[in-house]
PDB file of N, CA and C in Angstrom:
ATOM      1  N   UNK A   1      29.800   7.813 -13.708  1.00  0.00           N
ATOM      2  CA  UNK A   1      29.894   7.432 -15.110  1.00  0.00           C
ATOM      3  C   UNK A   1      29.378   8.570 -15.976  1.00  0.00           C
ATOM      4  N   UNK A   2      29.575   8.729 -16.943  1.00  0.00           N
ATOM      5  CA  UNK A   2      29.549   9.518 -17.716  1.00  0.00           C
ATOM      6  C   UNK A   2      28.760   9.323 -19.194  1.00  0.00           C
ATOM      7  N   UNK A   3      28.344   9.914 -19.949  1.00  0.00           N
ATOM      8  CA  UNK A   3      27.858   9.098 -21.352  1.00  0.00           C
ATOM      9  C   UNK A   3      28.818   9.254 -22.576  1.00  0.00           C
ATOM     10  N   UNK A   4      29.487   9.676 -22.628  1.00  0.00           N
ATOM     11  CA  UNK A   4      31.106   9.381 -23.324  1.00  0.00           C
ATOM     12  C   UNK A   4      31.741   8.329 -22.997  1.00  0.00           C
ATOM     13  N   UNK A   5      31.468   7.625 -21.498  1.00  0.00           N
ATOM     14  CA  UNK A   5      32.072   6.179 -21.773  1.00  0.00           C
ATOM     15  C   UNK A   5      30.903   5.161 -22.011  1.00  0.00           C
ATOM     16  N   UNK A   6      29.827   5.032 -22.598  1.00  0.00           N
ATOM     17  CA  UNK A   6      28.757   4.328 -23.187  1.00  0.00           C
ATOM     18  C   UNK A   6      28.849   3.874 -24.417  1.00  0.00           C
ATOM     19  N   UNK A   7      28.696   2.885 -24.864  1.00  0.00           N
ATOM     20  CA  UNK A   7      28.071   2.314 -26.123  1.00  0.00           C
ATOM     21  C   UNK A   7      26.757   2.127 -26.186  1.00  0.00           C
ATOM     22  N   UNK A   8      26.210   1.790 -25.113  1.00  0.00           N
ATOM     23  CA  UNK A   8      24.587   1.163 -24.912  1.00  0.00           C
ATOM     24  C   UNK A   8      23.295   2.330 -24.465  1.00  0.00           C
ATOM     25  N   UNK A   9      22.147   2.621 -24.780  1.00  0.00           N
ATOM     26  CA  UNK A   9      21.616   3.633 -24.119  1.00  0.00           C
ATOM     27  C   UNK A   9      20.266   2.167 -23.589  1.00  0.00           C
ATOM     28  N   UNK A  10      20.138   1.864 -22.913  1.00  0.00           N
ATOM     29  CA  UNK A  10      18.887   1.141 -22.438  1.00  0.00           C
ATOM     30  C   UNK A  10      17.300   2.026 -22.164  1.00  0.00           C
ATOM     31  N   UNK A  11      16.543   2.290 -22.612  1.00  0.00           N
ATOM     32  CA  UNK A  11      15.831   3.344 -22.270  1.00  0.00           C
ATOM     33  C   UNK A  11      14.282   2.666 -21.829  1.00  0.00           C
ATOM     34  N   UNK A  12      14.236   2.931 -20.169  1.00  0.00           N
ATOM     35  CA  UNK A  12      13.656   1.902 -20.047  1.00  0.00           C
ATOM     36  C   UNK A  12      11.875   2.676 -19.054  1.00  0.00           C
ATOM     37  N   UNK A  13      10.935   2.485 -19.673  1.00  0.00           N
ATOM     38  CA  UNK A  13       9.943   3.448 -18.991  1.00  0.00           C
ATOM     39  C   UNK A  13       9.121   4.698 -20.009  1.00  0.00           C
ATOM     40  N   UNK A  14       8.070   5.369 -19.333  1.00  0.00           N
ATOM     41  CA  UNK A  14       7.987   6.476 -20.468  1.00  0.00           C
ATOM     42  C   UNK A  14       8.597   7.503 -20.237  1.00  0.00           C
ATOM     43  N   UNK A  15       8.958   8.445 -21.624  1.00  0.00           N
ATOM     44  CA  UNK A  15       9.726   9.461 -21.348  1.00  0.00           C
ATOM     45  C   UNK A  15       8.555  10.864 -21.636  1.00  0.00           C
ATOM     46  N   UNK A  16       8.675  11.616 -20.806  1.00  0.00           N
ATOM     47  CA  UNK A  16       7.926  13.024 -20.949  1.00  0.00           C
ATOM     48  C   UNK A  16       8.655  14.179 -22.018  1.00  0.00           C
ATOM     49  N   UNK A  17       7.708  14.792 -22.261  1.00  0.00           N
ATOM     50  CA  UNK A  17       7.838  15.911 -23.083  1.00  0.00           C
ATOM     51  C   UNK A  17       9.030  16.923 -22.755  1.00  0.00           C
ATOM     52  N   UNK A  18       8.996  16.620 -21.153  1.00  0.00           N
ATOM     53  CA  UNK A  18      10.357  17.583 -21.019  1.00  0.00           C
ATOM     54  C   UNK A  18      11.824  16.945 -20.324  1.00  0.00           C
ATOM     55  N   UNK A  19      11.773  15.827 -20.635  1.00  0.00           N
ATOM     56  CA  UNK A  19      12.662  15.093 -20.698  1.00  0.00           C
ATOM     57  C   UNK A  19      13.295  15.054 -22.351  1.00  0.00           C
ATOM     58  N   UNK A  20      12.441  14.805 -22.814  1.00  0.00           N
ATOM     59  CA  UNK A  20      12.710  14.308 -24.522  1.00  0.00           C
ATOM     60  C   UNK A  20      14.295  15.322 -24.648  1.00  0.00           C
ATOM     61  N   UNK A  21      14.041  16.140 -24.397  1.00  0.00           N
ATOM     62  CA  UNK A  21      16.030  17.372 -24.707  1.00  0.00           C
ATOM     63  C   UNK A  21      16.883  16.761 -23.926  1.00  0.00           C
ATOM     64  N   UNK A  22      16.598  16.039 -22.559  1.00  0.00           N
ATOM     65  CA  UNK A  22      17.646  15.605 -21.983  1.00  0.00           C
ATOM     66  C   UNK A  22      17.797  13.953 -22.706  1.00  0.00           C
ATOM     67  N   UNK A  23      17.136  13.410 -22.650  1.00  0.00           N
ATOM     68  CA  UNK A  23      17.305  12.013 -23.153  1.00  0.00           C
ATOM     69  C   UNK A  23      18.460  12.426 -24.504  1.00  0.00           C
ATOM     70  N   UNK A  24      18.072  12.917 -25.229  1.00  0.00           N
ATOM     71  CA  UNK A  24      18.797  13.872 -26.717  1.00  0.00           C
ATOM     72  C   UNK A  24      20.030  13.713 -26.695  1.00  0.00           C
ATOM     73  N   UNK A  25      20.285  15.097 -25.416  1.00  0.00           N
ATOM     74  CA  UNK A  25      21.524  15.502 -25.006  1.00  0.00           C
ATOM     75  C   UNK A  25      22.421  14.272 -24.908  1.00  0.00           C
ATOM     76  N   UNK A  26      21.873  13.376 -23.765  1.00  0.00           N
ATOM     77  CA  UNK A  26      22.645  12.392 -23.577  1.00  0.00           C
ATOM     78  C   UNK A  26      22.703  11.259 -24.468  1.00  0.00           C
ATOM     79  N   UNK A  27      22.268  10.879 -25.360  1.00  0.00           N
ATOM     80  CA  UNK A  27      22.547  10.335 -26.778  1.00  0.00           C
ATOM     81  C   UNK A  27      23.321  11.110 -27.508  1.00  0.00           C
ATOM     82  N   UNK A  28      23.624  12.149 -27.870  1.00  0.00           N
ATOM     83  CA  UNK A  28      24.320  13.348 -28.275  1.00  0.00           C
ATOM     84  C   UNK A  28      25.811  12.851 -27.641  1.00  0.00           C
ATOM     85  N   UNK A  29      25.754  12.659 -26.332  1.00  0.00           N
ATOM     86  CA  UNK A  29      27.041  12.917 -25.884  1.00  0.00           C
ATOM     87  C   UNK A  29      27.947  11.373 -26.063  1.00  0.00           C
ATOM     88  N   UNK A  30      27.073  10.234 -26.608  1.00  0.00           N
ATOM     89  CA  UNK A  30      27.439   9.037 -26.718  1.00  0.00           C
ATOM     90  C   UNK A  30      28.709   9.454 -27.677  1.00  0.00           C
ATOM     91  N   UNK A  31      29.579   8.140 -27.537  1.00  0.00           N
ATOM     92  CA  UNK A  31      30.907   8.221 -28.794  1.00  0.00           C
ATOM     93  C   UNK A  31      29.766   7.398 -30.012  1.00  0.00           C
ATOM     94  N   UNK A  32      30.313   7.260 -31.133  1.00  0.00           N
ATOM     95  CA  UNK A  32      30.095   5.800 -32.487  1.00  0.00           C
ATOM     96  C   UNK A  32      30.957   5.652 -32.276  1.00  0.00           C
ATOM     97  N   UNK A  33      30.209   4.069 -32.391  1.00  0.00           N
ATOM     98  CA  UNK A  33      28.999   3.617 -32.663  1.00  0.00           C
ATOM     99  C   UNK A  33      28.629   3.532 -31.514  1.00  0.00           C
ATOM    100  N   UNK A  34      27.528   4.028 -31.652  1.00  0.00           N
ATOM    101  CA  UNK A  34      26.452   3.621 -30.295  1.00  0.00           C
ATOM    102  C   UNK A  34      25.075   3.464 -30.736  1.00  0.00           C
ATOM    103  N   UNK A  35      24.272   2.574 -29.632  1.00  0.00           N
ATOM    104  CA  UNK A  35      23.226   1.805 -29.697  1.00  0.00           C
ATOM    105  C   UNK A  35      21.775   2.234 -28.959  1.00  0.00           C
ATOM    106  N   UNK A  36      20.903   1.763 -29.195  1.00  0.00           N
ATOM    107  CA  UNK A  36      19.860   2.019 -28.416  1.00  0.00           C
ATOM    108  C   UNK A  36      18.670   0.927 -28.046  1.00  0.00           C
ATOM    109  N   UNK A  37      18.220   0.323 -27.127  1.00  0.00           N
ATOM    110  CA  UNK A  37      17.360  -0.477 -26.587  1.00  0.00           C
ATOM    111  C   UNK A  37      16.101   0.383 -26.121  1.00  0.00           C
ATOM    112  N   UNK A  38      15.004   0.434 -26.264  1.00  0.00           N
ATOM    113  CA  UNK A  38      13.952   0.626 -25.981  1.00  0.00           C
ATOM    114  C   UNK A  38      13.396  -0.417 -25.091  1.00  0.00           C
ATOM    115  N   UNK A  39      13.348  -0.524 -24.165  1.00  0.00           N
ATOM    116  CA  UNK A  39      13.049  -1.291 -22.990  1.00  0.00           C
ATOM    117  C   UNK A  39      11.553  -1.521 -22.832  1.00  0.00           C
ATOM    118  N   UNK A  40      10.547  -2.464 -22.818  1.00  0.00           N
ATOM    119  CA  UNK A  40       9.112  -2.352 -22.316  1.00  0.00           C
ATOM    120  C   UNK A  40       8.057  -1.516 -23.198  1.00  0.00           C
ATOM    121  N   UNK A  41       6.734  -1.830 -23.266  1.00  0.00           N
ATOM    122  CA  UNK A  41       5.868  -1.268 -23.540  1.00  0.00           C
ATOM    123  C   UNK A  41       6.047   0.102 -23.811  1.00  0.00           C
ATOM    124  N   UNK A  42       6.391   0.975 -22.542  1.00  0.00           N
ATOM    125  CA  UNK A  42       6.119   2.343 -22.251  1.00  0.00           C
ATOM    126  C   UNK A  42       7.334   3.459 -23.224  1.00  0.00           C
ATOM    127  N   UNK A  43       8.511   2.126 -23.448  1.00  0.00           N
ATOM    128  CA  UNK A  43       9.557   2.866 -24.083  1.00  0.00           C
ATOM    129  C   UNK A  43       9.068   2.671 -25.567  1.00  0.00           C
ATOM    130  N   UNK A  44       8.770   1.852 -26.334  1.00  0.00           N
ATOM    131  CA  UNK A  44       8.276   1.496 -27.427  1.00  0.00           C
ATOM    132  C   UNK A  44       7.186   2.580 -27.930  1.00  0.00           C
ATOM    133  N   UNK A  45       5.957   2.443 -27.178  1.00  0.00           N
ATOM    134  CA  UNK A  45       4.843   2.947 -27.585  1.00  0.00           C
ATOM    135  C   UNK A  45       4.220   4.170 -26.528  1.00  0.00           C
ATOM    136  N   UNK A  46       4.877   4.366 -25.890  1.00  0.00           N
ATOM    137  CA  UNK A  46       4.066   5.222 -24.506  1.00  0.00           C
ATOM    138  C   UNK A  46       2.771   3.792 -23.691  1.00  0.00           C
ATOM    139  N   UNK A  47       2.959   2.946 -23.893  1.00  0.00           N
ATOM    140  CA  UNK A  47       1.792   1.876 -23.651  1.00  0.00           C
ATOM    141  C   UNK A  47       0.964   2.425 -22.842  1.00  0.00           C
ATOM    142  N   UNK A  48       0.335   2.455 -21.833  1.00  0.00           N
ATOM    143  CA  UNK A  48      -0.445   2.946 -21.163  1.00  0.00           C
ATOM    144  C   UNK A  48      -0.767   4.946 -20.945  1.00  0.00           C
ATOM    145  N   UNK A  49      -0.068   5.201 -21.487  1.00  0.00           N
ATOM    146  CA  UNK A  49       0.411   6.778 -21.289  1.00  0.00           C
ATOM    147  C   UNK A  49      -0.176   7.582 -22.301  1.00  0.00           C
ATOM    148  N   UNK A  50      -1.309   7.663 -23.020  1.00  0.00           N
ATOM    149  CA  UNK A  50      -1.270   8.089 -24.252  1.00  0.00           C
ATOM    150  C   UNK A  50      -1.859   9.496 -23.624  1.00  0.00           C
ATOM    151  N   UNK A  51      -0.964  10.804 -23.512  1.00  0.00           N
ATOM    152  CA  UNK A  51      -1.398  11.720 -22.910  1.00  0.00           C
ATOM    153  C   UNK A  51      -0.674  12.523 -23.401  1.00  0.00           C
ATOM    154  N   UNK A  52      -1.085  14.351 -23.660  1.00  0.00           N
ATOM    155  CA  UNK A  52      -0.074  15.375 -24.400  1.00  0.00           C
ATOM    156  C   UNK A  52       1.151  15.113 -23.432  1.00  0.00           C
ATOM    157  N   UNK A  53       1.016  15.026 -22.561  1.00  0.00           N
ATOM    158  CA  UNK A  53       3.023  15.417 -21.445  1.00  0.00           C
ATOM    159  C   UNK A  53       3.963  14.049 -21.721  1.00  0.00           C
ATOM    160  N   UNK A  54       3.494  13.050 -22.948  1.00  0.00           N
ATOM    161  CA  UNK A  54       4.161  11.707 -22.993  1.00  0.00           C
ATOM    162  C   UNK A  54       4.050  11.554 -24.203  1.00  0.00           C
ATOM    163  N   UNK A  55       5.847  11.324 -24.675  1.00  0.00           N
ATOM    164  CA  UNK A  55       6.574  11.078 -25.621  1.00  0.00           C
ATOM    165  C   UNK A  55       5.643   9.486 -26.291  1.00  0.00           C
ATOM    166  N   UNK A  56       5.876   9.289 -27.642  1.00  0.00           N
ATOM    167  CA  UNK A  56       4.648   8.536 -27.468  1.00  0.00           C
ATOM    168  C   UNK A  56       5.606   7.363 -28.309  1.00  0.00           C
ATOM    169  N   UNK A  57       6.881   7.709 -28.221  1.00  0.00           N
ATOM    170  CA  UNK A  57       7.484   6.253 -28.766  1.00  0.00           C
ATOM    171  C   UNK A  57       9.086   7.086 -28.416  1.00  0.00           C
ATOM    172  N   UNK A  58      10.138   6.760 -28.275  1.00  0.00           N
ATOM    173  CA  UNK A  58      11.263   6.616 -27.692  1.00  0.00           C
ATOM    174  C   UNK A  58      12.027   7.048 -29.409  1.00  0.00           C
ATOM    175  N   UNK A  59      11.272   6.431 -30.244  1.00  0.00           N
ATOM    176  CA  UNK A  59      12.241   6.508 -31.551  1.00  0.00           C
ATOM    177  C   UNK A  59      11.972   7.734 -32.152  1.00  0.00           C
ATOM    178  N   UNK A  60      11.324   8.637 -31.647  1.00  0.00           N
ATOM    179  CA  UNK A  60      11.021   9.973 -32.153  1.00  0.00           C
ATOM    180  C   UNK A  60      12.236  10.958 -31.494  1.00  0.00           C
ATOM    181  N   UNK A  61      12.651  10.660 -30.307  1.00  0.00           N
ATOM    182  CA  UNK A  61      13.578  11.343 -29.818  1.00  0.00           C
ATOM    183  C   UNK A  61      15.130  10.670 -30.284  1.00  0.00           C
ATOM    184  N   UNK A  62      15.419   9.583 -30.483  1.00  0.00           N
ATOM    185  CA  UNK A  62      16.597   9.041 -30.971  1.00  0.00           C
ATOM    186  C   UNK A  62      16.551   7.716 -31.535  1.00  0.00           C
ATOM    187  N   UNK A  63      17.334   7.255 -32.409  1.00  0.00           N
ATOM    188  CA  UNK A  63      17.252   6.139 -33.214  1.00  0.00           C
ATOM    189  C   UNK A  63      17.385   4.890 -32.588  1.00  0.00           C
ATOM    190  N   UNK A  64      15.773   4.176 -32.266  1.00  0.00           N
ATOM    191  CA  UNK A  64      16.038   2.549 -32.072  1.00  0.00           C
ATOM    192  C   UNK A  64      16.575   1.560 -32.272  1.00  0.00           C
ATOM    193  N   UNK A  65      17.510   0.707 -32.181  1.00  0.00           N
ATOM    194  CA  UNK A  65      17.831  -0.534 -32.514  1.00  0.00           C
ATOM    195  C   UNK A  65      17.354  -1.711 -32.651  1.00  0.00           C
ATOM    196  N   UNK A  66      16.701  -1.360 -30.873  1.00  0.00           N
ATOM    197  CA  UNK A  66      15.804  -3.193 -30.691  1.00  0.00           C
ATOM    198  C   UNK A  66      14.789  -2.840 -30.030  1.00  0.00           C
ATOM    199  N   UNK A  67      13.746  -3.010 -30.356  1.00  0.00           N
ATOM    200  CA  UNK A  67      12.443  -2.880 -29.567  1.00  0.00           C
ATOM    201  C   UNK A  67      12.049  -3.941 -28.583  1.00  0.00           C
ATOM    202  N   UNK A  68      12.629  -4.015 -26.841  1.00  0.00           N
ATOM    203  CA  UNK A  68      11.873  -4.821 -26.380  1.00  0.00           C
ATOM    204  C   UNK A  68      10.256  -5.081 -25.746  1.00  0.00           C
ATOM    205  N   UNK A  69       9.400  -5.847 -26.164  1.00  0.00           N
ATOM    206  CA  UNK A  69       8.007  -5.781 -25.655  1.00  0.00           C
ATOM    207  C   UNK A  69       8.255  -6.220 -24.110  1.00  0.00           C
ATOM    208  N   UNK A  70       7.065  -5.944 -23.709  1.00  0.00           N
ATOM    209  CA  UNK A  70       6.579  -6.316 -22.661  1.00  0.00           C
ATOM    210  C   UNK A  70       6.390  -4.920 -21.397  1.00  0.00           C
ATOM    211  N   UNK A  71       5.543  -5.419 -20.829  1.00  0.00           N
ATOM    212  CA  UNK A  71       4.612  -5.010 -19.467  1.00  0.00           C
ATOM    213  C   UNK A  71       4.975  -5.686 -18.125  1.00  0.00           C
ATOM    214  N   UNK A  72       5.847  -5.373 -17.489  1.00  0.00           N
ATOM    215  CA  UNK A  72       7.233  -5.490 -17.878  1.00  0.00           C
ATOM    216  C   UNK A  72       7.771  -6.456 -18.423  1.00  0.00           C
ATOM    217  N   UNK A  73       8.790  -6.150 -19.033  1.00  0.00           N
ATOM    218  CA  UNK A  73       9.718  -7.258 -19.839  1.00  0.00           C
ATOM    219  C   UNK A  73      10.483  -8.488 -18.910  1.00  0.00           C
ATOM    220  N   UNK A  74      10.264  -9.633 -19.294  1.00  0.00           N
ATOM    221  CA  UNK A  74      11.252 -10.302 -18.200  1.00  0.00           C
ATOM    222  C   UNK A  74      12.262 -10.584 -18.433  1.00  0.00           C
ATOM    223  N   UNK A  75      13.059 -10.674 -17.283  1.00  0.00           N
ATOM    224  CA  UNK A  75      14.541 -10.347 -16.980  1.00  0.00           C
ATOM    225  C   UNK A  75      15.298 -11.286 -18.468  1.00  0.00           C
ATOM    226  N   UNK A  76      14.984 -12.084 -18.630  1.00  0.00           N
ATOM    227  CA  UNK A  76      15.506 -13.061 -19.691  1.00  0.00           C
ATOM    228  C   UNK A  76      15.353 -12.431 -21.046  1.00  0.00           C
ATOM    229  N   UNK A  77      14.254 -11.438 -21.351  1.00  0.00           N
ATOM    230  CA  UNK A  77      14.164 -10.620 -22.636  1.00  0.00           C
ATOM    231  C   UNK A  77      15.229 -10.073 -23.059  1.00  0.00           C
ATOM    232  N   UNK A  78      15.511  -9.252 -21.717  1.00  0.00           N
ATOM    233  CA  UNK A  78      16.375  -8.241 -21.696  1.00  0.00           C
ATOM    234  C   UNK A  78      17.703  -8.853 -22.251  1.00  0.00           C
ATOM    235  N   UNK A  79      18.472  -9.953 -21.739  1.00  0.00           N
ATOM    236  CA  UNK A  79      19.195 -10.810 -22.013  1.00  0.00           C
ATOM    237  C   UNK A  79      19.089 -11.366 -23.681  1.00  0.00           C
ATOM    238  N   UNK A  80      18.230 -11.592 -23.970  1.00  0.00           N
ATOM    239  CA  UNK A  80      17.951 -11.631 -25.353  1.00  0.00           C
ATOM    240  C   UNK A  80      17.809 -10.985 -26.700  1.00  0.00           C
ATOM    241  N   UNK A  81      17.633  -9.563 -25.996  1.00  0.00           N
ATOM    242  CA  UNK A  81      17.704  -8.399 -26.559  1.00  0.00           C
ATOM    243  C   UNK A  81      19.199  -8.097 -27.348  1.00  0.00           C
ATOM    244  N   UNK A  82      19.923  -7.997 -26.115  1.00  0.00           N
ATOM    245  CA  UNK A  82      21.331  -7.763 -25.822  1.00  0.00           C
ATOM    246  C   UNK A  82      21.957  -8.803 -26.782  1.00  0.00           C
ATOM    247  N   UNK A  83      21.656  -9.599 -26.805  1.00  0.00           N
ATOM    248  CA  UNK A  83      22.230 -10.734 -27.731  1.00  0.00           C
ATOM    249  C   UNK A  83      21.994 -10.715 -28.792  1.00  0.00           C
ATOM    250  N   UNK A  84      20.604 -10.302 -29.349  1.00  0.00           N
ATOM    251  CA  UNK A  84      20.440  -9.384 -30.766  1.00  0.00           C
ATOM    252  C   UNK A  84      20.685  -8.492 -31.234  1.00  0.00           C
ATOM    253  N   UNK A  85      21.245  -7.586 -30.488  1.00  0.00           N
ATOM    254  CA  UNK A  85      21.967  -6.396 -30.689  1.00  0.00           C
ATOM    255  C   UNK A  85      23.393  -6.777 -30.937  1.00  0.00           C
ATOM    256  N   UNK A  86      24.107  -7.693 -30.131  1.00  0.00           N
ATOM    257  CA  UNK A  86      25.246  -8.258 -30.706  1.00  0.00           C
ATOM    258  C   UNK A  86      25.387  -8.501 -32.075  1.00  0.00           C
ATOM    259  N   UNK A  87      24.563  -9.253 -32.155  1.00  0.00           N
ATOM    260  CA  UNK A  87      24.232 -10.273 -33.563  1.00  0.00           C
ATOM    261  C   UNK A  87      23.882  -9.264 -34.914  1.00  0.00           C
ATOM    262  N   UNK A  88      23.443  -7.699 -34.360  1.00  0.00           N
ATOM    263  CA  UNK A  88      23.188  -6.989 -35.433  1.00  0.00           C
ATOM    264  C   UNK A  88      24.202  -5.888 -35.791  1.00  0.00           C
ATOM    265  N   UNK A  89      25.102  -5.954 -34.144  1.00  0.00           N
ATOM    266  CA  UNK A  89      26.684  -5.440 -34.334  1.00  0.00           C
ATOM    267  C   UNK A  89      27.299  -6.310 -35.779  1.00  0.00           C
ATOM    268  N   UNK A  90      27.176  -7.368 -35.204  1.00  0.00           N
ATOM    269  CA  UNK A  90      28.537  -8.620 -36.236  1.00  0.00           C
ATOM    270  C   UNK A  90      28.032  -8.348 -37.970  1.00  0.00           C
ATOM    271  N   UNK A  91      26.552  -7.886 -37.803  1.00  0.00           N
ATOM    272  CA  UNK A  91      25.825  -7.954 -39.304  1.00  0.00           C
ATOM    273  C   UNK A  91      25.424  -9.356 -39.597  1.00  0.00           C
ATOM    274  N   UNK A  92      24.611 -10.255 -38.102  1.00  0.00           N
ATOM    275  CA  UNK A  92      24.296 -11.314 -38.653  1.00  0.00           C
ATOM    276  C   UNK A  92      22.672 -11.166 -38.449  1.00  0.00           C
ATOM    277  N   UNK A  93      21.893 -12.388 -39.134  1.00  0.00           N
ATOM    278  CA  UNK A  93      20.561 -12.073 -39.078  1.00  0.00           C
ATOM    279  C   UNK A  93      19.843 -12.283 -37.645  1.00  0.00           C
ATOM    280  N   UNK A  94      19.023 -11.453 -37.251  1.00  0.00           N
ATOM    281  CA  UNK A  94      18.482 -11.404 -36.477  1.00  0.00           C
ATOM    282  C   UNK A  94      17.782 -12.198 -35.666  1.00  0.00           C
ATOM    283  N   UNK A  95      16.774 -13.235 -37.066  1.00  0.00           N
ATOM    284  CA  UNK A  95      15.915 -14.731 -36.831  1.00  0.00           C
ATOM    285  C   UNK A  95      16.503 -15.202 -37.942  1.00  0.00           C
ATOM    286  N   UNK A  96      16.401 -16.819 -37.444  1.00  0.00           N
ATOM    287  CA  UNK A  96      16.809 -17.393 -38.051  1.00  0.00           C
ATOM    288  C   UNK A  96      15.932 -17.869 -39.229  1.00  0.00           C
ATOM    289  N   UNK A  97      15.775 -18.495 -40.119  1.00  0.00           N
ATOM    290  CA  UNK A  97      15.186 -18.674 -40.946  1.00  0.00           C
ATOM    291  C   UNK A  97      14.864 -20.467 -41.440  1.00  0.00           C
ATOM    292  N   UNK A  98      13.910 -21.049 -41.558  1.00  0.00           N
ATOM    293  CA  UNK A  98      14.027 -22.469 -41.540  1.00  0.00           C
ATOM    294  C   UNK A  98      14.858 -23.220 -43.150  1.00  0.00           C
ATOM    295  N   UNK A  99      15.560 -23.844 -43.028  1.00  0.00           N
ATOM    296  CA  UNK A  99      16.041 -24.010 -44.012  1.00  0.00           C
ATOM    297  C   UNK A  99      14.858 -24.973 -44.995  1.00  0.00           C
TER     298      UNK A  99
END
């Protein structure tokens, strides 16, 4: 597979300092519209990692969509995620709101 046939980048873990150009690249090489998931703690915030060789949030190297939490995230998040990302494809609201 290739990242020209992608819409989705899932980015899931921490990313290092010398990764950060390749992660890039391959967002770079995505078609638009394309998306991005930040997967877990470590993709979000560096969570446990707070060290010079670690990227210290995922959205510094390319543009977030959906921030999922968790240490690890469970499998059902992920699923939920994905479904908000739909929902922010269509341009509908995200949460719902109580009437």
């Amino acid at each position: 597979a290739s990242p020209r046939q992608a819409d989705l980048m899932i980015v899931s873990g921490r990313v290092s300092i010398k990764m950060a150009p390749v992660l890039r690249q391959i967002y770079d090489q995505m078609p638009e519209p394309k998306w991005v998931i930040a997967m877990g703690a470590c993709a979000s915030s560096a969570g446990m990692f707070n060290n010079y060789a670690i990227v210290q949030s995922v959205d510094k190297i390319v543009p977030v969509d959906i921030y999922l939490p968790g240490c690890p995230p469970r499998p059902e998040a992920l699923i939920d995620a994905v479904v908000k990302l739909q929902r922010k494809i269509r341009g509908e609201p995200l949460v719902k709101r109580p009437a």
